[in-house]
Protein backbone atom coordinates (compact mmCIF):
# COMPACT_ATOMS: atom_id res chain seq x y z
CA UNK A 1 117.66 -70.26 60.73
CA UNK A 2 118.53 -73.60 61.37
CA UNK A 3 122.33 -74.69 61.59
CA UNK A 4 122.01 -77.99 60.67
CA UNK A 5 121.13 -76.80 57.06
CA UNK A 6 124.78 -75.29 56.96
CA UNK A 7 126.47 -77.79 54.78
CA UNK A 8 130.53 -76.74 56.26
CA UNK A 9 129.55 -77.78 59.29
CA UNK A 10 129.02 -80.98 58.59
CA UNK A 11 131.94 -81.21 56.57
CA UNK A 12 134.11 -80.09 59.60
CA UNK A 13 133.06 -83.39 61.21
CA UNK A 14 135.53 -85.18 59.03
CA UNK A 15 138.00 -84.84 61.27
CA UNK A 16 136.75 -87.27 63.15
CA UNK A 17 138.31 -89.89 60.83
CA UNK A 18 141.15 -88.17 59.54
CA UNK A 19 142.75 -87.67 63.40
CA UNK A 20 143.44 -90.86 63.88
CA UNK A 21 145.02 -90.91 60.42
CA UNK A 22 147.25 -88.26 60.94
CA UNK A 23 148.34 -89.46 64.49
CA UNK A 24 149.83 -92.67 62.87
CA UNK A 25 151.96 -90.51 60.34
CA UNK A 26 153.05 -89.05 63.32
CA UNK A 27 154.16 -92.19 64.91
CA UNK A 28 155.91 -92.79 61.71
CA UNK A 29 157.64 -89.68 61.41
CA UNK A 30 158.82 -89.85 65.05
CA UNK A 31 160.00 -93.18 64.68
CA UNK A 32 162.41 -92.06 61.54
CA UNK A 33 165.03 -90.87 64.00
CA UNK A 34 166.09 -92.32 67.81
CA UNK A 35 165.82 -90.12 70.19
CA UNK A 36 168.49 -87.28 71.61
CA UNK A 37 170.45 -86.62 74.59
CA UNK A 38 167.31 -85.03 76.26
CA UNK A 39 164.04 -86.27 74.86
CA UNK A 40 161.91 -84.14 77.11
CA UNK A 41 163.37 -80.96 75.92
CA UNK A 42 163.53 -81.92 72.59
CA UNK A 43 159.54 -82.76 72.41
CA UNK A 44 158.70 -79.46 74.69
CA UNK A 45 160.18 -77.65 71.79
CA UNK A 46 158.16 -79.52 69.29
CA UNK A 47 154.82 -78.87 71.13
CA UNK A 48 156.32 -75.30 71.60
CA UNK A 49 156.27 -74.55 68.34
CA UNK A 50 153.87 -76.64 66.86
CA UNK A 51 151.00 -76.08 69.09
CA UNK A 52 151.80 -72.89 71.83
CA UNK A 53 152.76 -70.59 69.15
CA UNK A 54 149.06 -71.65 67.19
CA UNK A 55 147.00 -71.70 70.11
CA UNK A 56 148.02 -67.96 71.01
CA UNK A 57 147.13 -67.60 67.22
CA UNK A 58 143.52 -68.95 67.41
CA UNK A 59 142.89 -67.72 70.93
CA UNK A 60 142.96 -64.10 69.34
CA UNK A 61 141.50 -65.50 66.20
CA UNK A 62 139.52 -68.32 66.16
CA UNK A 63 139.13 -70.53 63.01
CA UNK A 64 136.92 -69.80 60.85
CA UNK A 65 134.27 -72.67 60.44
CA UNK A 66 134.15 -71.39 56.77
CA UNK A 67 137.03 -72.56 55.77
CA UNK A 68 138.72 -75.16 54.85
CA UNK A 69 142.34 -75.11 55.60
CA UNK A 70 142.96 -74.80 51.65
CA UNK A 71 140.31 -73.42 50.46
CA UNK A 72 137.35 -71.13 52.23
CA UNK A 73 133.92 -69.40 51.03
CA UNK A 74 134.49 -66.17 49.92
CA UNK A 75 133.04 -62.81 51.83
CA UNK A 76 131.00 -61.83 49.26
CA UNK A 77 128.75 -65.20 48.60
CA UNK A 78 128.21 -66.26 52.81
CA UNK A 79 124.98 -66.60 53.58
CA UNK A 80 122.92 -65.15 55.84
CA UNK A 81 123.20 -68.19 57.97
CA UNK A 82 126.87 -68.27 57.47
CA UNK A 83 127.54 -65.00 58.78
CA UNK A 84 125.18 -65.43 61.79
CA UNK A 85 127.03 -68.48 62.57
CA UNK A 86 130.57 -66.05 62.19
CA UNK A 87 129.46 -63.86 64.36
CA UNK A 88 128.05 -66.77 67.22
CA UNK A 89 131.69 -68.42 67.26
CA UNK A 90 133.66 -65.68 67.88
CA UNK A 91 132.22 -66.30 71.76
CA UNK A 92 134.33 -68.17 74.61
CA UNK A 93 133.78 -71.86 73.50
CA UNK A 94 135.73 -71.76 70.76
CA UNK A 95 138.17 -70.65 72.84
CA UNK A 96 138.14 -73.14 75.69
CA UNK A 97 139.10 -75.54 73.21
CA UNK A 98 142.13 -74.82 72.52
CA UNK A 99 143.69 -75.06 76.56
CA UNK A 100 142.68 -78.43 76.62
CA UNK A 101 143.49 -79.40 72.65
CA UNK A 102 147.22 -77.79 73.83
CA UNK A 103 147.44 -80.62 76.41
CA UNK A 104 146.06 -83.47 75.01
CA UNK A 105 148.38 -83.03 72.30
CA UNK A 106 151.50 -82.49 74.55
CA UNK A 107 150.37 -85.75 76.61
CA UNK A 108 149.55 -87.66 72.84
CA UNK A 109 153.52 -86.13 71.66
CA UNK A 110 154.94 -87.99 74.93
CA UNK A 111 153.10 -91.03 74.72
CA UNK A 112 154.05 -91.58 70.47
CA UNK A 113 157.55 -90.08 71.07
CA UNK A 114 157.92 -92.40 73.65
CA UNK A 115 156.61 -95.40 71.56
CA UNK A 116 158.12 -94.50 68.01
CA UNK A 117 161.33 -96.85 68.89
CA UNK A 118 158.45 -99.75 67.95
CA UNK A 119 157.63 -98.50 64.42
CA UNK A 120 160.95 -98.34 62.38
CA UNK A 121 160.51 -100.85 60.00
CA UNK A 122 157.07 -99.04 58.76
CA UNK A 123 159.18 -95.63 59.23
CA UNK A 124 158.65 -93.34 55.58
CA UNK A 125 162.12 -91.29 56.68
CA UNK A 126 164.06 -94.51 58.29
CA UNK A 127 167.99 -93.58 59.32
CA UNK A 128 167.26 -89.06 59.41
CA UNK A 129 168.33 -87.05 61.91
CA UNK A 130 166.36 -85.66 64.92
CA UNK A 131 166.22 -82.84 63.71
CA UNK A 132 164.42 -83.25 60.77
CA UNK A 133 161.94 -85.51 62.43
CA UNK A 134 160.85 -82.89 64.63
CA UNK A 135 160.43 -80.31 62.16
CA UNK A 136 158.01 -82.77 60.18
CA UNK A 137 155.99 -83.17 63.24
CA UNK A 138 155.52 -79.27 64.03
CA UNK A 139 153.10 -78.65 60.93
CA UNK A 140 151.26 -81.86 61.71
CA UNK A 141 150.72 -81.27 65.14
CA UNK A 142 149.44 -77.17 64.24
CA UNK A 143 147.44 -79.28 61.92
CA UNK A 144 146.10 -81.53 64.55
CA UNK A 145 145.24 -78.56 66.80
CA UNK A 146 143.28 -76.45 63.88
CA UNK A 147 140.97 -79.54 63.38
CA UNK A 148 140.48 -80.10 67.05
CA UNK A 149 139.03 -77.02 67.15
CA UNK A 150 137.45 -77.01 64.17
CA UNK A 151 135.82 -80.23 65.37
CA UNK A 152 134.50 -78.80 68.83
CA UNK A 153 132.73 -76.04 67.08
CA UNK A 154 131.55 -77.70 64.78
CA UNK A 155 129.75 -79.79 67.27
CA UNK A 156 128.98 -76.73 69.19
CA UNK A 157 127.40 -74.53 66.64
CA UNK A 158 125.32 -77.90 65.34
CA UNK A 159 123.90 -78.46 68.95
CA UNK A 160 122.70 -74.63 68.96
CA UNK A 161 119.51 -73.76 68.56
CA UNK A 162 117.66 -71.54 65.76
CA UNK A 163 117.35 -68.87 67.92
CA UNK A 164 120.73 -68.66 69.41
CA UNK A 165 121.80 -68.41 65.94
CA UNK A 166 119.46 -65.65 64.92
CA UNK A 167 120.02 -63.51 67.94
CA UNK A 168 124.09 -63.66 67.37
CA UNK A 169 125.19 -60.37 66.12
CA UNK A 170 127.08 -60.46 63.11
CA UNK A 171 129.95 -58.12 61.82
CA UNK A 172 130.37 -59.21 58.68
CA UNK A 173 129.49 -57.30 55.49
CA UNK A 174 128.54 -58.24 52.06
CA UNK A 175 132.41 -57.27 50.95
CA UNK A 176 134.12 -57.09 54.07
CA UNK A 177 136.96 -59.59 55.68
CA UNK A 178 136.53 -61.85 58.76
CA UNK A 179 139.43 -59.92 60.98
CA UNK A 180 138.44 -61.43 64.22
CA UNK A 181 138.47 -64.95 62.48
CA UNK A 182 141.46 -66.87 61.05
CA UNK A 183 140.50 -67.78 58.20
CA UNK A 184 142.88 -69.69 55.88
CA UNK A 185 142.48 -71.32 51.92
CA UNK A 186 141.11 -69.58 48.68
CA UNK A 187 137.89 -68.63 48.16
CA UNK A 188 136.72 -71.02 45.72
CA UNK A 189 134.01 -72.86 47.89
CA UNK A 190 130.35 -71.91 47.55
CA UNK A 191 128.05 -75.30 48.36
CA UNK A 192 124.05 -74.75 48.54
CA UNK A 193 122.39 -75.33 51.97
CA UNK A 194 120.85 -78.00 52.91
CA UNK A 195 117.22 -78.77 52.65
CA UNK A 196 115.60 -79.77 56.22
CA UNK A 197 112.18 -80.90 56.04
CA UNK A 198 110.40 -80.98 59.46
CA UNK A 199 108.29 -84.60 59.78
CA UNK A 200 104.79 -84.12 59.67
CA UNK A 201 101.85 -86.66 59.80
CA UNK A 202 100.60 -88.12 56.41
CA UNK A 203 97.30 -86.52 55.75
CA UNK A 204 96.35 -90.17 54.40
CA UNK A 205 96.00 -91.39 57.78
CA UNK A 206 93.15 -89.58 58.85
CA UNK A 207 91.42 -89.77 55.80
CA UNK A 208 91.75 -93.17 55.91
CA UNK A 209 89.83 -93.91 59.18
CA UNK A 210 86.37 -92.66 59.78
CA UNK A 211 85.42 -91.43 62.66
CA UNK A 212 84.05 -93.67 65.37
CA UNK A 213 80.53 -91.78 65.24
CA UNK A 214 79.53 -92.56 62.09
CA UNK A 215 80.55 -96.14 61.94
CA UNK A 216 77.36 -97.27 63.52
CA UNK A 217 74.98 -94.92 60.94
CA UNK A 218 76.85 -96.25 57.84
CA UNK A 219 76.71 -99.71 58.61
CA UNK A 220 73.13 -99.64 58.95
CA UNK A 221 72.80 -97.97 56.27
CA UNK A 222 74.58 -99.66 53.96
CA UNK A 223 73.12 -102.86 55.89
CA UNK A 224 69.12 -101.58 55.33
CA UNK A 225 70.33 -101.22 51.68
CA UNK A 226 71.33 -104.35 51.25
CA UNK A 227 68.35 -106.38 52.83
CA UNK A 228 65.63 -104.36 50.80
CA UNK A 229 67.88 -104.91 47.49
CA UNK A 230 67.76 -108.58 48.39
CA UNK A 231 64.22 -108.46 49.03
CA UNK A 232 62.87 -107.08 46.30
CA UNK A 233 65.34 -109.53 43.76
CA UNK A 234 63.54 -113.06 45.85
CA UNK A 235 59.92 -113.47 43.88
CA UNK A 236 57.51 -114.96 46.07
CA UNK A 237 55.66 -117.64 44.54
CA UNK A 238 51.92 -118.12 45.51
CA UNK A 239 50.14 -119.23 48.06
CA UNK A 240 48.98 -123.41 47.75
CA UNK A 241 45.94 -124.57 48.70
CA UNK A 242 45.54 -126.89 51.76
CA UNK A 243 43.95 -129.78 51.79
CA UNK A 244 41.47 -129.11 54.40
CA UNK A 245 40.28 -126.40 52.03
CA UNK A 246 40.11 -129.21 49.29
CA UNK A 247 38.07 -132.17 51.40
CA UNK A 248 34.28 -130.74 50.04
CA UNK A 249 35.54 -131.17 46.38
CA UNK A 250 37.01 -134.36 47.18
CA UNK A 251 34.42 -135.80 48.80
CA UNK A 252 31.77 -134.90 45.48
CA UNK A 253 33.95 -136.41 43.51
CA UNK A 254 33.62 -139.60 45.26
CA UNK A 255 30.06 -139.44 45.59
């Protein structure tokens, strides 16, 4: 029961791109409007409402990392996997999260609100009112805090191991709801796990080397082979006389 074969979880790790995204339409709605009479007040309200009010949301029900935002896998077709993984991230970390997503965002709010005087030219809602500004930035920023910690999770539940996963109990049925998850988007999403092949040795490797015993044995084998094949192609021719055993003949001759 390996997470990493979970195919949503990977998905969630978009977010790592499309943060950065939506913080610059923030800048850019921001920068539609000059600030009021009381800037700090005015962006404590924003953050107020755009990330307090969600946080106490997801701190009693986390997201669920099967969804989405628009749409979700249905109850009926999560896998076994799936639900395992439901029932693991309805622990503390998810929960963590989302005191230090609140802050980072109120700090990140300041910092653009602060800076938006820089981007009017490039503003989509140049010349509106305040007010309208900041109710454009409420959904992005509950937008910005659902992917934060969608992200963390995501990371989280991907770093766990098979048998954390397996050992998390699960209360989800084949046709029941999530109600301890938030879980948001139709149920239109059903994507086949992935396939996680462990790396293993090539066989060929071994077959390919001999051992180092034998070595020695077929070499002199196949060496002993070879001389006696070359032996028996040479013909020998025969034997020539000497001439010491020739000197009586020659010597009758001459006589």
């Amino acid at each position: 029961m390996n997470p990493r074969s979970e195919p949503l979880l990977w998905l969630q790790l978009v977010a790592l791109g499309a943060i950065p995204l939506e913080l610059v339409l923030l800048l850019l709605v921001l920068a539609g409007a000059d600030p009021g009479p009381l800037p700090g007040l005015e962006r404590a309200l924003a953050w107020g409402l755009g990330v307090l009010v969600p946080s106490l949301l997801l701190w009693r029900r986390p997201a669920d990392c099967a969804s989405l935002l628009l749409v979700q896998v249905p109850a009926k077709g999560r896998t076994h996997l799936l639900r395992h993984l439901n029932g693991l991230q309805q622990g503390w970390v998810p929960r963590i999260l989302l005191p230090f997503g609140s802050a980072l965002l109120l700090a990140v709010l300041w910092v653009l609100d602060s800076r938006a005087a820089l981007a009017p030219p490039f503003a989509p809602l140049d010349g509106a009112s305040r007010l309208v500004t900041l109710m454009l930035a409420t959904p992005l920023l509950a937008l910005l805090l659902w992917q934060w910690q969608q992200l963390g999770q995501a990371l989280w539940l991907l770093s766990s191991s098979p048998q954390q996963v397996e050992q998390a109990v699960t209360t989800i049925g084949d046709g029941s709801a999530t109600p301890k998850l938030l879980s948001l988007g139709l149920p239109l999403l059903l994507l086949p796990a992935l396939e996680i092949q462990p790396q293993t040795t090539p066989a060929r490797a071994f077959s390919d080397i001999a051992p180092q015993g034998s070595e020695p044995s077929a070499v002199s084998a196949e060496g002993i082979a070879a001389t006696s094949t070359a032996a028996a192609a040479v013909t020998v021719e025969p034997e020539q006389p000497c001439e010491e055993d020739q000197g009586s003949d020659l010597d009758q001759e001459i006589d």
